[in-house]
Protein backbone atom coordinates (compact mmCIF):
# COMPACT_ATOMS: atom_id res chain seq x y z
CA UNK A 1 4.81 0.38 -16.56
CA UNK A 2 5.08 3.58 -15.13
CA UNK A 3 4.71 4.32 -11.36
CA UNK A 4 3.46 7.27 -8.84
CA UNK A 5 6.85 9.15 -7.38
CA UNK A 6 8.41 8.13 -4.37
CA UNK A 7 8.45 4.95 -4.50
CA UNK A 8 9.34 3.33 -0.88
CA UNK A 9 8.18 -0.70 -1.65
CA UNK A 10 7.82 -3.20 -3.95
CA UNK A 11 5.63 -6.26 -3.08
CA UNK A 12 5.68 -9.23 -5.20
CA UNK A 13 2.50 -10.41 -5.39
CA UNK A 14 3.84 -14.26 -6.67
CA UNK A 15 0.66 -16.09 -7.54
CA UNK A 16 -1.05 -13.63 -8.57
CA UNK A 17 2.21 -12.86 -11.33
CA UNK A 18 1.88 -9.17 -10.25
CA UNK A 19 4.09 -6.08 -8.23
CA UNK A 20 2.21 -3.66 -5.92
CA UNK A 21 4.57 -0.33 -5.89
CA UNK A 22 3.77 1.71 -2.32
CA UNK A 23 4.39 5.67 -2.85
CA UNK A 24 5.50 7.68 0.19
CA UNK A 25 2.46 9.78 1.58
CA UNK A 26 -0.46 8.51 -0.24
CA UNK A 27 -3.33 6.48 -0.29
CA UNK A 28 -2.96 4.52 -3.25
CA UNK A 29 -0.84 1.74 -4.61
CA UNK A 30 0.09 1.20 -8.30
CA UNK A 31 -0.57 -2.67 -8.87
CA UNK A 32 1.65 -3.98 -12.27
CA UNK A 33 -0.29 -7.23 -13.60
CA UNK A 34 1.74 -8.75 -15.61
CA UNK A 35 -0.56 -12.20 -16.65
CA UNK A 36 -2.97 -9.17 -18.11
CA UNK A 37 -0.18 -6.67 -19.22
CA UNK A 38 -2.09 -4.04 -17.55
CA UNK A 39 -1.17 -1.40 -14.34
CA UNK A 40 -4.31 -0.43 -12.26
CA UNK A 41 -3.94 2.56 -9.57
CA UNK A 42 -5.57 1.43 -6.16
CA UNK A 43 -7.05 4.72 -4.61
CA UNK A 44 -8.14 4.10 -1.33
CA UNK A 45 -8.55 7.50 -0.71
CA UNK A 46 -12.58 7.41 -0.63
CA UNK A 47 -12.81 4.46 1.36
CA UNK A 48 -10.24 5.82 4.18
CA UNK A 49 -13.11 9.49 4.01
CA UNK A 50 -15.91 6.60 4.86
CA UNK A 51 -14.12 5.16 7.78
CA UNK A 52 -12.83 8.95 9.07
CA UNK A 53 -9.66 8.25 7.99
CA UNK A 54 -9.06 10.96 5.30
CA UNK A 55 -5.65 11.96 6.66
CA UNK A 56 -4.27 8.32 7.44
CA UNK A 57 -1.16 7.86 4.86
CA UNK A 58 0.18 4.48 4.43
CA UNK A 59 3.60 3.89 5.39
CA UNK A 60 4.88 0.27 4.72
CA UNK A 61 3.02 -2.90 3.26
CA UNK A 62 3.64 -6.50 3.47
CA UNK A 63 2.07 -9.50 1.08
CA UNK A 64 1.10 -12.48 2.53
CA UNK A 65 1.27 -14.93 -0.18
CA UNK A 66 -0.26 -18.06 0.98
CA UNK A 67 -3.62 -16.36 2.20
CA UNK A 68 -3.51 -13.54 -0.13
CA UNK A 69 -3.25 -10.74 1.72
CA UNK A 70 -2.12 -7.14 1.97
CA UNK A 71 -1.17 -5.83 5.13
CA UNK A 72 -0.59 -2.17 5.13
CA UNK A 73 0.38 0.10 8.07
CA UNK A 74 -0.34 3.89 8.48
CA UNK A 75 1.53 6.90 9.76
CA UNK A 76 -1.49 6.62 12.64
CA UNK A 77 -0.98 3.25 13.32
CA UNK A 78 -3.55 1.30 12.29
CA UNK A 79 -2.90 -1.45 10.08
CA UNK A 80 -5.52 -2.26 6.86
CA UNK A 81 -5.79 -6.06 5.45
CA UNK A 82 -6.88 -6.40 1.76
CA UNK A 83 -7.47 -9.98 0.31
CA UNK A 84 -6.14 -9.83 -3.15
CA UNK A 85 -7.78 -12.19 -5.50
CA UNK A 86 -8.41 -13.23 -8.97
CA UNK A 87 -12.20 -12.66 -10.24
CA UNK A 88 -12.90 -15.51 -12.79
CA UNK A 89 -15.23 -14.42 -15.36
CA UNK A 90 -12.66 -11.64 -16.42
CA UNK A 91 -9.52 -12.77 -14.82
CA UNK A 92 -9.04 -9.16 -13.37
CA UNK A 93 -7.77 -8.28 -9.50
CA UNK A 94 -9.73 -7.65 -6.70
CA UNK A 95 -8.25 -6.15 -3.71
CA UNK A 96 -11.38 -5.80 -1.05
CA UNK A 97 -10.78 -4.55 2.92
CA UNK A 98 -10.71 -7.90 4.96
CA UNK A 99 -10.15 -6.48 8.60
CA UNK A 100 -9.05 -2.75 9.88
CA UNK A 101 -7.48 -2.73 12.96
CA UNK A 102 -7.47 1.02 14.78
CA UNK A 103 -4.26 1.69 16.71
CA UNK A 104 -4.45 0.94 20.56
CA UNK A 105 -5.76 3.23 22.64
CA UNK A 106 -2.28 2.84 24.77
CA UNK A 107 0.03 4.07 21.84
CA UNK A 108 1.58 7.38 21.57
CA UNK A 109 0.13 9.68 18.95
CA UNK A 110 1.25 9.71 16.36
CA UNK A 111 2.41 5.85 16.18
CA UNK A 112 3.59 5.23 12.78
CA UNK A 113 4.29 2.47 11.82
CA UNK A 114 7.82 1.66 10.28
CA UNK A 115 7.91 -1.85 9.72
CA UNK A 116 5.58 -4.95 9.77
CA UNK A 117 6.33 -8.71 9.54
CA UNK A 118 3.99 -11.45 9.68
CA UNK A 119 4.58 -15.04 11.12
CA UNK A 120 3.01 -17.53 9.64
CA UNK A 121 3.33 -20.35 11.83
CA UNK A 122 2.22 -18.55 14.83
CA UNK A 123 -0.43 -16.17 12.54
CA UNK A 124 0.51 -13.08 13.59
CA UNK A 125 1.24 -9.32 12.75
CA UNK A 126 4.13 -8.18 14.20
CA UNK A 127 4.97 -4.21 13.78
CA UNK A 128 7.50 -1.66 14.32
CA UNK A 129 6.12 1.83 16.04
CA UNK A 130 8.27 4.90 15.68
CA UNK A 131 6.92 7.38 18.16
CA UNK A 132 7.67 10.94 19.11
CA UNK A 133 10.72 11.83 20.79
C-alpha cells in the first residue's frame, strides 16, 4: 500500500487488523486494512471547515485499542476522538467524531501539541504542549 509523504506515525489499529499512517501537515490519515486488502484515505478536511477549523493540522495520534478510539492532537491544541469500528453488513471501517475538545482558553497560542498518552486505568488524556518561545 502506498502512503501520503511525510509520514510522522504509524498506529496499529490491532483488532481491527489495520495501520493508520499520520502525514505531517494535513488533515487526513491513510488507513491500510489488511482483513479487506484495501487502503482508504480519511479526509477530514470538510468536517474540520464545518467546525471552523479549516487551518487546524494534526500533529500526533494515539489508538486506544480496548475502546476503539483515535485520539488525535492539532498544531492548535485541540485534541479530536474518532471511534473506529467495524460496520457489519459490509465489514468496512467506520471512523465517526466521538468528542472534540477545543484547547483551553489558558494555553498559549499556538499550543501544539507534541505528544499524547492515554491512561487507561485512570481514563485519561494526557498531552505534551510545545509553546512559543
Amino acid at each position: 500500500f502506498a502512503g501520503s509523504p511525510g509520514l510522522t506515525q504509524l498506529l496499529p489499529l490491532r483488532r481491527f487488523h489495520s495501520l493508520a499512517a499520520v502525514a505531517a501537515g494535513l488533515n487526513s490519515m491513510t488507513l491500510w486494512d489488511f482483513a479487506a486488502d484495501r487502503a482508504i484515505s480519511l479526509d477530514f478536511q470538510s468536517e474540520l471547515q464545518s467546525m471552523s477549523r479549516s487551518a487546524t493540522r494534526i500533529t500526533c495520534a494515539r489508538f486506544d485499542d480496548a475502546r476503539g478510539l483515535i485520539l488525535a492532537g492539532t498544531d492548535d491544541g485541540s485534541v479530536f476522538v474518532r471511534a473506529v469500528s467495524r460496520i457489519a453488513e459490509t465489514n468496512d471501517l467506520a471512523i465517526t467524531l466521538a468528542r472534540f475538545c477545543a484547547p483551553s482558553v489558558e494555553a498559549l497560542a499556538p499550543s501544539r501539541i507534541t505528544t499524547l498518552w492515554y491512561d487507561t486505568r485512570a481514563d485519561a488524556l494526557y498531552q505534551r504542549v510545545r509553546t512559543p518561545g
